[in-house]
Protein backbone atom coordinates (compact mmCIF):
# COMPACT_ATOMS: atom_id res chain seq x y z
CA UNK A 1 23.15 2.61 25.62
CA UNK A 2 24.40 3.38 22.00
CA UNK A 3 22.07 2.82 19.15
CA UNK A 4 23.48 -0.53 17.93
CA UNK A 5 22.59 -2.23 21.48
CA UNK A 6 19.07 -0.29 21.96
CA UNK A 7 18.32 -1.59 18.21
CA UNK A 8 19.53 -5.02 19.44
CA UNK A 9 17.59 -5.25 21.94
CA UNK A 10 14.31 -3.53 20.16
CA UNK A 11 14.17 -6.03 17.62
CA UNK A 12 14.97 -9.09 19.79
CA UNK A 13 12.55 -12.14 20.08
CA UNK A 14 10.73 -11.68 23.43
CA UNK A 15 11.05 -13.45 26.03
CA UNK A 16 8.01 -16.10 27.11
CA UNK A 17 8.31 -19.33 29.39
CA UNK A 18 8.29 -22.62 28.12
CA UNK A 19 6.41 -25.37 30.16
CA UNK A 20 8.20 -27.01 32.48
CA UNK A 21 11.15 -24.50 32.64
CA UNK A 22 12.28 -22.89 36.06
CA UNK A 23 13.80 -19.81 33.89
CA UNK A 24 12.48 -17.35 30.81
CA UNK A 25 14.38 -18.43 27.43
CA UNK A 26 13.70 -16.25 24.18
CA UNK A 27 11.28 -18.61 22.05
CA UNK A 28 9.23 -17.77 19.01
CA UNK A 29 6.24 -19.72 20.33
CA UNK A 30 3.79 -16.87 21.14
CA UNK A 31 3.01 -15.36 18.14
CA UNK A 32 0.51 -12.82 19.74
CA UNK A 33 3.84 -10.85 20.55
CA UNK A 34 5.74 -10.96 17.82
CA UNK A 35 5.10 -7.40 17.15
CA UNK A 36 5.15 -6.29 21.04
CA UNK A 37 8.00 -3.66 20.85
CA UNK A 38 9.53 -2.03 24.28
CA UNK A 39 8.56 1.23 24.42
CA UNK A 40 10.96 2.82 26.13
CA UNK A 41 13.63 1.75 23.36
CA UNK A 42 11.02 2.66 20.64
CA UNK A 43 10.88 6.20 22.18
CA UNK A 44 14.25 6.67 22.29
CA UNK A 45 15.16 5.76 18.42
CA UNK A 46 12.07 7.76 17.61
CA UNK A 47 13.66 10.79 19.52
CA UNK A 48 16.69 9.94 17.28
CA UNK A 49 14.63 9.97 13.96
CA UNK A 50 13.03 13.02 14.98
CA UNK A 51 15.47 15.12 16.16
CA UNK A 52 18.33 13.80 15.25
CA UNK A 53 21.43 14.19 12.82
CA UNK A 54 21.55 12.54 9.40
CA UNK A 55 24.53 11.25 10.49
CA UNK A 56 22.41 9.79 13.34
CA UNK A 57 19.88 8.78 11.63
CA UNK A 58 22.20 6.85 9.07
CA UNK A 59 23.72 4.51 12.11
CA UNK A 60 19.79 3.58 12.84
CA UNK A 61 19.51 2.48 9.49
CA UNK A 62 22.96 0.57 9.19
CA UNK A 63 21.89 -1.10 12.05
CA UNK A 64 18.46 -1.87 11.19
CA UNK A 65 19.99 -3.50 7.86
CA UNK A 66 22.17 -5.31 9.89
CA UNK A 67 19.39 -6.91 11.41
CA UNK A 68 17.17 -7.63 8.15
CA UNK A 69 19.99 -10.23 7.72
CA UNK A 70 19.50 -11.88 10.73
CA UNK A 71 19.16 -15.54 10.16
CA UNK A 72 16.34 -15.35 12.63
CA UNK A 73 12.76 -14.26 10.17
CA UNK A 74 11.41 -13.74 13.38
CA UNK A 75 14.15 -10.89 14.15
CA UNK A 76 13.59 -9.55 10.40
CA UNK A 77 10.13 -9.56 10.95
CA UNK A 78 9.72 -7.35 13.74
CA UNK A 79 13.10 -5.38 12.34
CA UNK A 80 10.74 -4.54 9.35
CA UNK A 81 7.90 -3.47 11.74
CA UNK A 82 10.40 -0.90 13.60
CA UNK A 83 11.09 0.40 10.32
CA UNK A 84 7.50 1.20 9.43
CA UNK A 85 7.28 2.95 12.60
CA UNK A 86 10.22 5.53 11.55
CA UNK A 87 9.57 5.54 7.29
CA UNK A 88 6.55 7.47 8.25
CA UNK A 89 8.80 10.09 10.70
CA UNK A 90 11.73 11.00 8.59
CA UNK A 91 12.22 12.12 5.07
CA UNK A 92 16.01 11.62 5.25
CA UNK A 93 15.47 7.99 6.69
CA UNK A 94 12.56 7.39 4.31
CA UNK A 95 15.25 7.98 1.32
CA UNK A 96 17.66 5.93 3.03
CA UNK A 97 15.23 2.97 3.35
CA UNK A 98 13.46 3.68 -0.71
CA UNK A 99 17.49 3.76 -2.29
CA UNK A 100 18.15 0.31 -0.28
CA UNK A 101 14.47 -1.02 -1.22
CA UNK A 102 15.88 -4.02 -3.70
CA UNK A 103 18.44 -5.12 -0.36
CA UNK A 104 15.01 -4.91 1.75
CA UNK A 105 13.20 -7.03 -0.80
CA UNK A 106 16.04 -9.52 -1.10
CA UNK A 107 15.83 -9.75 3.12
CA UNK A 108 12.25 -10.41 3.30
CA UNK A 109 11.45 -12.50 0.22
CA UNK A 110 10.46 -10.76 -2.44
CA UNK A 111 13.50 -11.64 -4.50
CA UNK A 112 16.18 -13.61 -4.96
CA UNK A 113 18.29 -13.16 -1.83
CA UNK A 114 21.60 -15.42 -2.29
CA UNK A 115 23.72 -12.90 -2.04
CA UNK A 116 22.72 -11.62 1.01
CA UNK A 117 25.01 -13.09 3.97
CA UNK A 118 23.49 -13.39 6.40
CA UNK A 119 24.61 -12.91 10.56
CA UNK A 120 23.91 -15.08 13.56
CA UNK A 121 23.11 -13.52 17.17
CA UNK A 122 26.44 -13.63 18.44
CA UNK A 123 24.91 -13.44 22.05
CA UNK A 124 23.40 -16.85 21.46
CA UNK A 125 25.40 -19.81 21.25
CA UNK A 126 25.30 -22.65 18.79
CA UNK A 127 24.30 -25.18 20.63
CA UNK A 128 21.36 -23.28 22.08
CA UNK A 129 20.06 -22.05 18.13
CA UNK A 130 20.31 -25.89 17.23
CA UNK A 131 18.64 -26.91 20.15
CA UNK A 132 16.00 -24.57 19.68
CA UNK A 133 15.32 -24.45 16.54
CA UNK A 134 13.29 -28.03 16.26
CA UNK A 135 10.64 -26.32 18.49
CA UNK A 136 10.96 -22.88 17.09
CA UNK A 137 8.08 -21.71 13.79
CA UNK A 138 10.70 -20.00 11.01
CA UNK A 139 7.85 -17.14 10.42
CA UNK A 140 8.97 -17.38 6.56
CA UNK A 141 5.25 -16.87 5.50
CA UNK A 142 4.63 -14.23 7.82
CA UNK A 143 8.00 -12.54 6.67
CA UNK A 144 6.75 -12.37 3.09
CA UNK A 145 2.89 -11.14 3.77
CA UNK A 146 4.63 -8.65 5.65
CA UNK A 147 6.85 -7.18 3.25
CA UNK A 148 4.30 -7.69 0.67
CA UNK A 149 1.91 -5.39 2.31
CA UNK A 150 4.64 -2.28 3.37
CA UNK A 151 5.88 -2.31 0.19
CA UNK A 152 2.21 -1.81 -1.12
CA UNK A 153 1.11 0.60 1.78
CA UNK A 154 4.60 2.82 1.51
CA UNK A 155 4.11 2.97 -2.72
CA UNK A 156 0.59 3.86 -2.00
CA UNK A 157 1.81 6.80 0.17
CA UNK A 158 5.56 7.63 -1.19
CA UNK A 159 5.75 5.86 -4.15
CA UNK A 160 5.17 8.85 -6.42
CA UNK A 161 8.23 10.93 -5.43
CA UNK A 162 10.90 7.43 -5.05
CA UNK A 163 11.11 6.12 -8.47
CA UNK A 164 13.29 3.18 -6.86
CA UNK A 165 10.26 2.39 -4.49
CA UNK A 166 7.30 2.43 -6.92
CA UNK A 167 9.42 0.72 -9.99
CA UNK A 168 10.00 -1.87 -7.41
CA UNK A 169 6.28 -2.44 -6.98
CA UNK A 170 5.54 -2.47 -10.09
CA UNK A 171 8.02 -5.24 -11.17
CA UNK A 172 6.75 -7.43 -8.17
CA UNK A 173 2.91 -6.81 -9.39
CA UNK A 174 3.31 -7.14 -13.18
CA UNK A 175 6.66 -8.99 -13.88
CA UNK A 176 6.73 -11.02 -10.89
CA UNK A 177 2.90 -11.66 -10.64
CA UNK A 178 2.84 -11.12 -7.33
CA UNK A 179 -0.24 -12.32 -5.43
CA UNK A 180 -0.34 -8.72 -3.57
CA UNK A 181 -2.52 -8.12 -0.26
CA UNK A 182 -4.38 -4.89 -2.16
CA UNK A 183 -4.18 -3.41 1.58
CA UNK A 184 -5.86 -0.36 0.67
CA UNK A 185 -8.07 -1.79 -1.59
CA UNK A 186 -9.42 -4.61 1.22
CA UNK A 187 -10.18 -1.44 3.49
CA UNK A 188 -11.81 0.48 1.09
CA UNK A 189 -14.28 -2.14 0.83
CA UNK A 190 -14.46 -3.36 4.33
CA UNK A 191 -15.70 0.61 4.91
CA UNK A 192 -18.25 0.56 1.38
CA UNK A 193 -19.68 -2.71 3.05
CA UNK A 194 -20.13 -1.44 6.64
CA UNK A 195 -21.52 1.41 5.67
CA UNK A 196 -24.08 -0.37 3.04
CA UNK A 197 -24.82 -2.85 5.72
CA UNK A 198 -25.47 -0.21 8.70
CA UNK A 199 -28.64 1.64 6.17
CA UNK A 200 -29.66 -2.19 5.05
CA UNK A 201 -30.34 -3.82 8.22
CA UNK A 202 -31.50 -2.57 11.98
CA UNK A 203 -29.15 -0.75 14.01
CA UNK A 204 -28.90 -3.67 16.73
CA UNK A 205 -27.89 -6.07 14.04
CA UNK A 206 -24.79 -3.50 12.78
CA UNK A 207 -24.16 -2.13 16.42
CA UNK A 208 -20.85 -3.65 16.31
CA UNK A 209 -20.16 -3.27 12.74
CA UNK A 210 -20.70 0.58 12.79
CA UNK A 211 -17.73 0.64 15.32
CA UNK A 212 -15.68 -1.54 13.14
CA UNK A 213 -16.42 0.73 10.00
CA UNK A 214 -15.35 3.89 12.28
CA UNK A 215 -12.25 2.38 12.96
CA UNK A 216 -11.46 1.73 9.11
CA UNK A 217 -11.94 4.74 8.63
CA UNK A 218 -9.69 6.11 11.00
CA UNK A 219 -6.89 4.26 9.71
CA UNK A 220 -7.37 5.34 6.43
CA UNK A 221 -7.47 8.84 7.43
CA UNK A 222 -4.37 7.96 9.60
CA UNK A 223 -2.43 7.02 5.86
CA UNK A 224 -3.49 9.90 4.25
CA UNK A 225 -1.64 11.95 7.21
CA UNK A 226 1.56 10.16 6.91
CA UNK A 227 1.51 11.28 3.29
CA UNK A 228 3.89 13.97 2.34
């Protein structure tokens, strides 16, 4: 497969029955797998990001772009999760993705988006997107938190050395007044609090806390890898 149809395919709403259907039909009704990502594609297009050419890893971001203007959210949505799994893997692709940041923003929410046009799944037909789309959540909220909190996480970790990224953040936080997620913040605390909580009271009463705050803390050591 080339890397337009593997990123097709990546970023696709999965599949899940619908009562009383004799067949599987792509549906946006189980949100617990809106973020479930085959990993066999993801392997491949992380091989690519990797390993590959910059001319290489330019056609995965063309056609990860492609797909931020999806009409689908729910196709945007988990098109901005694949690209937080290779921003973190590639310097080349991580300038790629912090010089198109405003375009990004614009896809997701953050700004004014009218001049983005955006494209239909020509695989599905018309009818079917009208006829599904009465039953079908638009994931418009979930679109926004999202890109709310990456842009937050990736100026926490990048923003320093992408002027475009961190100005960006900046104008969302202070111009825009932005009700941001304070990710790192939240996590921070969430560790303080465990940690206060497992001297305060007995260890049977924290027993699942402690393993909570270990895992915290894992994640933020996990950020401070992926910074450069």
């Amino acid at each position: 497969m080339n890397l337009s149809t593997i990123i097709c395919k990546l970023v696709a709403p999965p599949k899940s029955r619908i009562k009383g259907s004799t067949k599987d039909r792509r549906t946006d009704n189980v949100a617990t797998d809106i973020y479930k990502l085959d990993d066999s594609l993801l392997h491949q297009l992380k091989g690519v990001i990797k390993n590959g050419t910059e001319a290489q890893i330019h056609e995965v971001h063309h056609y990860l772009s492609i797909e931020l203007t999806n009409r689908n959210n729910l196709i945007r949505l988990r098109t901005l999760h694949v690209i937080d799994h290779f921003i973190h893997r590639s310097k080349y692709f991580r300038q790629l993705i912090c010089i198109n940041i405003r375009t990004i923003a614009q896809c997701v929410g953050l700004l004014d988006g009218t001049n983005i046009k955006t494209n239909s799944n020509s695989s599905s037909s018309s009818s079917s997107r009208s006829s599904d789309s009465m039953m079908m959540p638009t994931y418009s909220s979930e679109l926004l938190h999202k890109g709310k909190e990456l842009l937050e996480v990736w100026d926490h970790l990048y923003g320093s050395k992408h002027t475009q990224l961190h100005a960006l953040a900046r104008y969302c936080r202070e111009s825009l007044n932005m009700d941001m997620p304070n990710i790192i913040v939240s996590y921070l605390m969430m560790v303080m609090m465990m940690i206060f909580s497992f001297f305060l009271y007995d260890e049977s009463d924290v027993y699942y806390e402690y393993y909570e705050c270990l895992f915290f803390i894992s994640y933020l050591m996990m950020l401070c890898r992926r910074m450069p």
